[in-house]
Protein backbone atom coordinates (compact mmCIF):
# COMPACT_ATOMS: atom_id res chain seq x y z
CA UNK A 1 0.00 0.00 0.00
CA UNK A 2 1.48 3.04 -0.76
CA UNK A 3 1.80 5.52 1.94
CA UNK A 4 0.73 9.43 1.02
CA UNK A 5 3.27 12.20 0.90
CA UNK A 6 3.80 14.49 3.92
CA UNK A 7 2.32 17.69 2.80
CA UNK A 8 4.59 20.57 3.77
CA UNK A 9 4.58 24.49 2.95
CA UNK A 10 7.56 26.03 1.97
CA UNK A 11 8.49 29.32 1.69
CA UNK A 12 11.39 30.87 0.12
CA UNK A 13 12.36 33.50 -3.04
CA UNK A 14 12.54 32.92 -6.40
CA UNK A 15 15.76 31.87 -6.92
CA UNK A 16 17.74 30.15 -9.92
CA UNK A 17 19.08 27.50 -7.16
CA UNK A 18 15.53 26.48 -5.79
CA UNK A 19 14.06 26.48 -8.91
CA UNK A 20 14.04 22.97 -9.51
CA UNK A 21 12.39 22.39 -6.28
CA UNK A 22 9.39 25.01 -7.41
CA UNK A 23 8.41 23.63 -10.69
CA UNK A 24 8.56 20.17 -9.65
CA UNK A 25 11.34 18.93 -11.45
CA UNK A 26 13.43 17.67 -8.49
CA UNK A 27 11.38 15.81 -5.76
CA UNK A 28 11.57 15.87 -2.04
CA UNK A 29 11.55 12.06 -1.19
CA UNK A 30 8.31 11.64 1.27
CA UNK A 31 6.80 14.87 0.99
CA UNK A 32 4.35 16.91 -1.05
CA UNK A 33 5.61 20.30 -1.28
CA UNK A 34 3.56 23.72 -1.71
CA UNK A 35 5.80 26.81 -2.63
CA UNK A 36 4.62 29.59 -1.06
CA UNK A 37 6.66 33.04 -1.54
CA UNK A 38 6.64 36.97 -0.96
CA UNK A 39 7.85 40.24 -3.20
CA UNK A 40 9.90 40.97 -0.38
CA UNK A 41 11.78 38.39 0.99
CA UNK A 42 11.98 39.78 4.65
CA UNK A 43 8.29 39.66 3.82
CA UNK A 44 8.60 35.86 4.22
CA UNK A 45 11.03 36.13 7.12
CA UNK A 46 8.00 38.29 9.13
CA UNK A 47 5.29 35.85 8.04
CA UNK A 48 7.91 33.60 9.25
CA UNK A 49 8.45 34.56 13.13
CA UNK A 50 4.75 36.12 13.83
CA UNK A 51 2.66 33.45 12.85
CA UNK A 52 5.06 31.08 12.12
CA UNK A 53 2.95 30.54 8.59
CA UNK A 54 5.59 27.44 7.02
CA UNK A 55 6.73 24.13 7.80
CA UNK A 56 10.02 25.23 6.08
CA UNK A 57 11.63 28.44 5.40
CA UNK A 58 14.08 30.85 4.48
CA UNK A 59 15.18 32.96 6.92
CA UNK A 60 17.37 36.06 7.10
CA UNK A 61 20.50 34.43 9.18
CA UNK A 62 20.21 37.09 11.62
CA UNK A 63 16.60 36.76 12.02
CA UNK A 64 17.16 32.98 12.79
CA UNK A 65 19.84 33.75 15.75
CA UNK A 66 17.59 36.12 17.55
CA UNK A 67 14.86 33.82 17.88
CA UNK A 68 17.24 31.50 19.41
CA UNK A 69 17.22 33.72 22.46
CA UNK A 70 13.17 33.67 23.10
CA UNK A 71 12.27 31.41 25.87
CA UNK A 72 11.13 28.42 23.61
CA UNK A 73 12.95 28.78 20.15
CA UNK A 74 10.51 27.55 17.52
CA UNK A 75 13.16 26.82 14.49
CA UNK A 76 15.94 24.48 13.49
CA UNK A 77 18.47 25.29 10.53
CA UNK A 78 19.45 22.91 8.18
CA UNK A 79 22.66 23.61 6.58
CA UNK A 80 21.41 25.17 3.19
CA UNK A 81 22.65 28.73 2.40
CA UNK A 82 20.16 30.20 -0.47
CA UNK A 83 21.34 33.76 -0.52
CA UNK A 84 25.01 34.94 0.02
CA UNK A 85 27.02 38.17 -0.95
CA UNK A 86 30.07 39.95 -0.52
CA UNK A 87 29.25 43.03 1.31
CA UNK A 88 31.33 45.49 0.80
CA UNK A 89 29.70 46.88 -1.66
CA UNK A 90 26.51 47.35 0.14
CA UNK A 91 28.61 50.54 2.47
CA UNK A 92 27.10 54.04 0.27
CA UNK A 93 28.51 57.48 1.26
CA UNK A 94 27.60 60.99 0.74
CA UNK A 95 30.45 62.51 -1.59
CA UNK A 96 30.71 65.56 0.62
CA UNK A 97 30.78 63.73 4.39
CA UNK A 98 34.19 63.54 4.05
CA UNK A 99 34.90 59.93 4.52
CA UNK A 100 37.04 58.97 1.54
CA UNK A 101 38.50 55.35 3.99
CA UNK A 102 36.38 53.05 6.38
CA UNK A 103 38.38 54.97 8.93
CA UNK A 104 36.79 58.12 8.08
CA UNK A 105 33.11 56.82 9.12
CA UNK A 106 34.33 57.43 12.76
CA UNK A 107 32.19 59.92 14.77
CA UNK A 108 29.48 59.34 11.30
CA UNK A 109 25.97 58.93 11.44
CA UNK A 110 24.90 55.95 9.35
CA UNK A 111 22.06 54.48 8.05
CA UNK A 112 20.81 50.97 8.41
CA UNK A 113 18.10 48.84 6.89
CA UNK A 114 14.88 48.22 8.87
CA UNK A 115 17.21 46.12 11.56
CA UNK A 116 20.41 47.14 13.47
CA UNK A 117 22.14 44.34 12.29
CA UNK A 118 20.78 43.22 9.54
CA UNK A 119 22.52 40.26 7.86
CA UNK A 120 24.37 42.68 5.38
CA UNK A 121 25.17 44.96 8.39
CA UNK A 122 26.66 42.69 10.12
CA UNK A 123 29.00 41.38 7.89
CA UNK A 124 29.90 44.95 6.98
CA UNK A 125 30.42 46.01 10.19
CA UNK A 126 32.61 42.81 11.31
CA UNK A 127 34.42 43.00 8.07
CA UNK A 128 35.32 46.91 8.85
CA UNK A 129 36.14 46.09 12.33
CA UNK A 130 38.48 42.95 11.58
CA UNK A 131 40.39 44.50 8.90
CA UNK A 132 39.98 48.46 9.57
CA UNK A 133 39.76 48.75 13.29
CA UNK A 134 36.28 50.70 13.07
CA UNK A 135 34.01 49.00 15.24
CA UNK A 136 29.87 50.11 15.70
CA UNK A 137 30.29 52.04 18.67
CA UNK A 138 32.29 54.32 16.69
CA UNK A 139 29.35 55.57 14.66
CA UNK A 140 25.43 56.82 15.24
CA UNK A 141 23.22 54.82 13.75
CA UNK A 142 19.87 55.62 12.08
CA UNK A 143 17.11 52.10 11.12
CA UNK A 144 14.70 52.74 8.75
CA UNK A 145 13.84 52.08 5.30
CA UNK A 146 16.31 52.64 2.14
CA UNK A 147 13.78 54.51 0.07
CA UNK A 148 10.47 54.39 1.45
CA UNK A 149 9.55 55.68 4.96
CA UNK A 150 9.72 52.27 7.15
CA UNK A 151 9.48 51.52 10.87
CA UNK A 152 12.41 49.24 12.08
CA UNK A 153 11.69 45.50 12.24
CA UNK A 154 9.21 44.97 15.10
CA UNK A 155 8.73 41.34 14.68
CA UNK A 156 12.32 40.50 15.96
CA UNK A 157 14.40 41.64 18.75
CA UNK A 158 16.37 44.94 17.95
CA UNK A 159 19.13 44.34 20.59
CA UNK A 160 22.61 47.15 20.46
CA UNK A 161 24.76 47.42 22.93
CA UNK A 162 24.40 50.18 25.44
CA UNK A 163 27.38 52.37 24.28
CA UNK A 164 26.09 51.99 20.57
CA UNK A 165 23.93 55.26 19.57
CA UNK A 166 20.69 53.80 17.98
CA UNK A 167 17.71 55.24 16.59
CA UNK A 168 14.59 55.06 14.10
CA UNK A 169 14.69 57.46 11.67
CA UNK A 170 12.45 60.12 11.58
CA UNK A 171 8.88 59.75 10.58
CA UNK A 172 8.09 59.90 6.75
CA UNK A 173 11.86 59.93 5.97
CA UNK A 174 13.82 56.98 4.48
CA UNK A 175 17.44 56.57 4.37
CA UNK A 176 18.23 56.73 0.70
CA UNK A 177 17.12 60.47 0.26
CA UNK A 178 18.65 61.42 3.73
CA UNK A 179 22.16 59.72 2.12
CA UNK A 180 21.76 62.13 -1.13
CA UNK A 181 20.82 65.51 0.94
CA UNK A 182 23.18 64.84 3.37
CA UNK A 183 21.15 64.12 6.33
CA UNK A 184 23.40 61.08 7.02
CA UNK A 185 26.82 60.21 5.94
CA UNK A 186 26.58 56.58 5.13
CA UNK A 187 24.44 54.06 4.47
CA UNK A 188 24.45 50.31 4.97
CA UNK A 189 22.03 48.11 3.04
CA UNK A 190 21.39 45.12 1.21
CA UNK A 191 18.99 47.13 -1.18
CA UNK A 192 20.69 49.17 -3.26
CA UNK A 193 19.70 52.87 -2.89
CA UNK A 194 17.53 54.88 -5.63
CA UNK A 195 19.86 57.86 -5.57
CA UNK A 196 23.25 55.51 -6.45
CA UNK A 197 20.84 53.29 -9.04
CA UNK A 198 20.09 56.77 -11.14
CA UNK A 199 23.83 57.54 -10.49
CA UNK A 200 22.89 61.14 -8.14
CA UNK A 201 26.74 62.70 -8.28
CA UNK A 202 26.07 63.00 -4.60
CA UNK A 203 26.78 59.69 -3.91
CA UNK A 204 28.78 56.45 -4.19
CA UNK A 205 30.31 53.54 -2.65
CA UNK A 206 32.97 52.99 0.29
CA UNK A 207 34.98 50.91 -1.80
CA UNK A 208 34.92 51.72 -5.35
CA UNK A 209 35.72 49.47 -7.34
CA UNK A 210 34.50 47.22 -4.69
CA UNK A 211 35.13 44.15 -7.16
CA UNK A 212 38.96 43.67 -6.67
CA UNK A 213 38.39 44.31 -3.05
CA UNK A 214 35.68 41.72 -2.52
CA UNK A 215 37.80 39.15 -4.79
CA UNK A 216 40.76 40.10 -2.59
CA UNK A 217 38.85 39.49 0.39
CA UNK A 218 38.14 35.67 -0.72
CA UNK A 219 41.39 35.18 -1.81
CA UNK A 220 42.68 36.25 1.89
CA UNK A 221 39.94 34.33 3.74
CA UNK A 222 37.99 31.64 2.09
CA UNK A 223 34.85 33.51 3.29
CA UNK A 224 31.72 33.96 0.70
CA UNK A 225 29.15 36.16 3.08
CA UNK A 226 26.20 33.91 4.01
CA UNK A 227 22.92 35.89 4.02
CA UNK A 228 20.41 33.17 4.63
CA UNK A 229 19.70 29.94 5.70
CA UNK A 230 16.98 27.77 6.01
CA UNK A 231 14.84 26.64 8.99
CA UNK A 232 11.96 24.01 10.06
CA UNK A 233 9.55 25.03 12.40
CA UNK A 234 10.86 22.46 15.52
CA UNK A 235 7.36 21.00 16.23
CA UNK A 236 7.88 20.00 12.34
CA UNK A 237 11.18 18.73 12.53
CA UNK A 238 9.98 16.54 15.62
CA UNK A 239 7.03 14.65 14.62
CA UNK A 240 9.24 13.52 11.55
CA UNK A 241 12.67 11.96 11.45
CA UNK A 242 14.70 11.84 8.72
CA UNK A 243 12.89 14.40 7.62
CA UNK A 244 15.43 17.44 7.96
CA UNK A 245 18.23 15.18 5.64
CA UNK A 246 15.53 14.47 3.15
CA UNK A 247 14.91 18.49 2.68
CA UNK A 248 18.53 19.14 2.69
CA UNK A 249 19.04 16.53 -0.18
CA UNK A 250 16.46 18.49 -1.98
CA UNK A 251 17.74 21.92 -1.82
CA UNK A 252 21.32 20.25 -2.86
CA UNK A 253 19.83 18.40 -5.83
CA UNK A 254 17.86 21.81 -6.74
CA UNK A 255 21.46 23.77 -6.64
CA UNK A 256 22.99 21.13 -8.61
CA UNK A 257 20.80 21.48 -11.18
CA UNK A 258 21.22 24.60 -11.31
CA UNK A 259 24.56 24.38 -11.30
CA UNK A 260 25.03 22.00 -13.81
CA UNK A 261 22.99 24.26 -16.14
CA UNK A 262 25.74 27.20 -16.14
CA UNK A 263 28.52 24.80 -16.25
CA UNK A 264 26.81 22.69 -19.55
CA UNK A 265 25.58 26.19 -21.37
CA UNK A 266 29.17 26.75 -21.57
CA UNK A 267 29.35 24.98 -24.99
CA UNK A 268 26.82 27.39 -26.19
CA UNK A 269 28.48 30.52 -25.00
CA UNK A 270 25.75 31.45 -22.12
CA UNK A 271 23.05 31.42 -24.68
CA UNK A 272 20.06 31.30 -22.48
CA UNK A 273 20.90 34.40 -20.42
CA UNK A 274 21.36 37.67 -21.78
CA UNK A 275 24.06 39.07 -20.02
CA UNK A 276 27.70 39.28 -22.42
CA UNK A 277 30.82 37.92 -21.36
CA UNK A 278 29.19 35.46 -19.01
CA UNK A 279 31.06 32.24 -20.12
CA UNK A 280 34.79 34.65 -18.86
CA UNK A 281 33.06 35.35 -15.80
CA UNK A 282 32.14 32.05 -14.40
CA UNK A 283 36.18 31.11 -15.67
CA UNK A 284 37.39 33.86 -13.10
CA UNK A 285 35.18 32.71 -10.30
CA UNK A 286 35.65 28.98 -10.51
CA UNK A 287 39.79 29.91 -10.92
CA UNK A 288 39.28 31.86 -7.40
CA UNK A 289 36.33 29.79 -6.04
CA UNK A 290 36.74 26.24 -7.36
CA UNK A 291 34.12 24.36 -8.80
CA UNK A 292 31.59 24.27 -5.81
CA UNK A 293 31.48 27.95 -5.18
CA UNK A 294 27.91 28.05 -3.75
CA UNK A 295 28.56 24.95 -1.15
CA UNK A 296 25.98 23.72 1.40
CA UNK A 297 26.73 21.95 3.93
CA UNK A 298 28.36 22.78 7.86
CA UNK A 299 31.97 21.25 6.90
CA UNK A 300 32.39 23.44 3.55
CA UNK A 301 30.86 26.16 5.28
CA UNK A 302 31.94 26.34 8.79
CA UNK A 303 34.43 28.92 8.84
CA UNK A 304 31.87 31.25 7.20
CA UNK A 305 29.46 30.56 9.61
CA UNK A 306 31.69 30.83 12.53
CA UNK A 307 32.54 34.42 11.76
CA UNK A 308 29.28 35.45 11.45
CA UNK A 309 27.88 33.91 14.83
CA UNK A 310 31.34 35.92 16.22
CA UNK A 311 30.03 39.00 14.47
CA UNK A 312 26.50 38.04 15.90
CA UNK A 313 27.96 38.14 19.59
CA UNK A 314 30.98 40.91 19.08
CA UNK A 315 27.76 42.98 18.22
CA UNK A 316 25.57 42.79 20.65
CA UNK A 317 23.07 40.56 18.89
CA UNK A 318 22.95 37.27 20.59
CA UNK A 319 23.66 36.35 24.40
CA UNK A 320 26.16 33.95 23.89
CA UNK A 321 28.53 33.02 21.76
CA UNK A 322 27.01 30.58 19.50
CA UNK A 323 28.42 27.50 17.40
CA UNK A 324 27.74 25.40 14.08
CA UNK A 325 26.55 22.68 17.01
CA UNK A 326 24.16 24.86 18.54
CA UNK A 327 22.00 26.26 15.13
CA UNK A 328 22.10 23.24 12.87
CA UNK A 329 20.06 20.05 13.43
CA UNK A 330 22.22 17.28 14.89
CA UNK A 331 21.52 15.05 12.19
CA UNK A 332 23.39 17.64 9.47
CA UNK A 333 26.48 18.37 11.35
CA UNK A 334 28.57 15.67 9.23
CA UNK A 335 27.64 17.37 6.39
């Protein structure tokens, strides 16, 4: 007799990695997934943590740690890293605040997106401290949204230090506007700003090129920037074992496929995207990043993950100092 699927939700962005899991094409063994998703991906991280809405879900890596500190913490990650960037291009200046180094942010005020820390934020911040010397407490810093008026985050903790000058920004302004007039000096943020996507002369980047430097950065310390991860609700993960491995073969058979859909386009020349030059691109990446450059897993991942749960803590975000042990499910730890 053949026993029925688990039906689960999931929820999680439309990206070229999870694709195959969307339309179908690669299977979950044992369970019947629906995709569920948002415009906004922190859209799906609030659905996320207030009514806990999916069996399974991306999560902002941030978001995931500071639910860890609530008195019963309802998620477990699985290993599975959907979203990842270098950051230092996400640090945008005013031209005329002076600040021409990271150094130069000292005594700033800064803007942040909708979370002081958010996962961009933190790495930026960790990054500028670790190589730099600036750390947070050196700067003011203003939450809010990049270029829409936006309350911070209320659906998560918004923890700072106490010698770390926080605050909301002020009602109906948003950052990106208050970077071009001036009103702050800086701006970090995983969304790019309206004033540097129409190219305002008023403003740029910290690092500019920030290319070489992010490149350079690998090179130096192995560490891609993980964004994201992906959790299942605990009472989920509970009632079925084996369950957690079986999802985390999915998403790895989703990437692959992915994956092996660059790599074998090759011949072609990149014909099935439009972007030139494509084909010399992926070269340079897989000469710096080897052939698995978007790896799941703790093992392949661990020193990436370890700096940004020191970042977490150096920061003020989470109570404790947290490991690889103590955010993945015990069953993935090997992996």
């Amino acid at each position: 007799m053949e026993i029925a699927a688990l039906k689960l939700n999931f929820a999680y962005w439309n990206y070229d990695r999870t694709r195959a899991l969307t339309d179908g094409s690669v299977r979950i063994d044992g369970v019947d997934l629906t995709y569920r998703s948002d415009v906004i991906v922190s859209d799906i991280f609030e659905r996320m943590v207030r009514q806990r809405e999916f069996d399974v879900s991306e999560l902002g890596l941030t978001f995931y740690l500071r639910t860890l500190d609530l008195d019963d913490p309802p998620f477990i990650a699985i290993p599975v890293f959907p979203n990842r960037f270098f950051r230092h291009a996400s640090v945008f200046i005013n031209k005329a605040s002076g600040i021409t180094s990271p150094q130069d942010l000292a005594g700033k005020t800064v803007g942040e997106l909708l979370t002081y820390g958010h996962d961009a934020g933190v790495w930026a911040k960790g990054i500028l401290a670790d190589d730099f010397g600036l750390t947070p407490d050196r700067c003011r810093w203003i939450i809010g949204g990049t270029d829409r008026p936006q309350a911070p985050h209320d659906f998560i903790p918004q923890p700072h230090p106490a010698n770390v000058d926080v605050a909301a920004a002020p009602a109906g302004k948003a950052l990106g506007p208050m970077l071009e007039s001036g009103e702050i000096d800086a701006l970090f943020s995983a969304i790019v700003p309206q004033c540097m996507l129409k190219h305002s002369p008023k403003v740029g980047r910290l690092f500019e090129p920030y290319e070489p430097v992010e490149r350079e950065y690998f090179a130096r310390t192995a560490i891609f920037p993980i964004m994201h991860t992906v959790v299942i609700r605990k009472d989920v993960h509970q009632a079925h074992p084996g369950l957690a491995l079986a999802i985390y073969k999915g998403f790895c058979e989703a990437k692959d496929v992915a994956t092996k859909g660059y790599l074998g386009a090759t011949m072609f020349q990149q014909a099935p995207t439009m972007i030139p030059w494509l084909s010399q691109l992926m070269d340079e990446n897989r000469r710096l990043m080897g052939d698995d450059w978007w790896p799941y897993g703790v093992e392949a991942n661990r020193k990436t993950v370890d700096t940004f749960l020191r970042y977490h803590f150096e920061q003020g975000l989470s109570k404790k100092r947290l490991t690889c042990e103590d955010i993945f499910v015990t069953e993935l730890l090997a992996t």
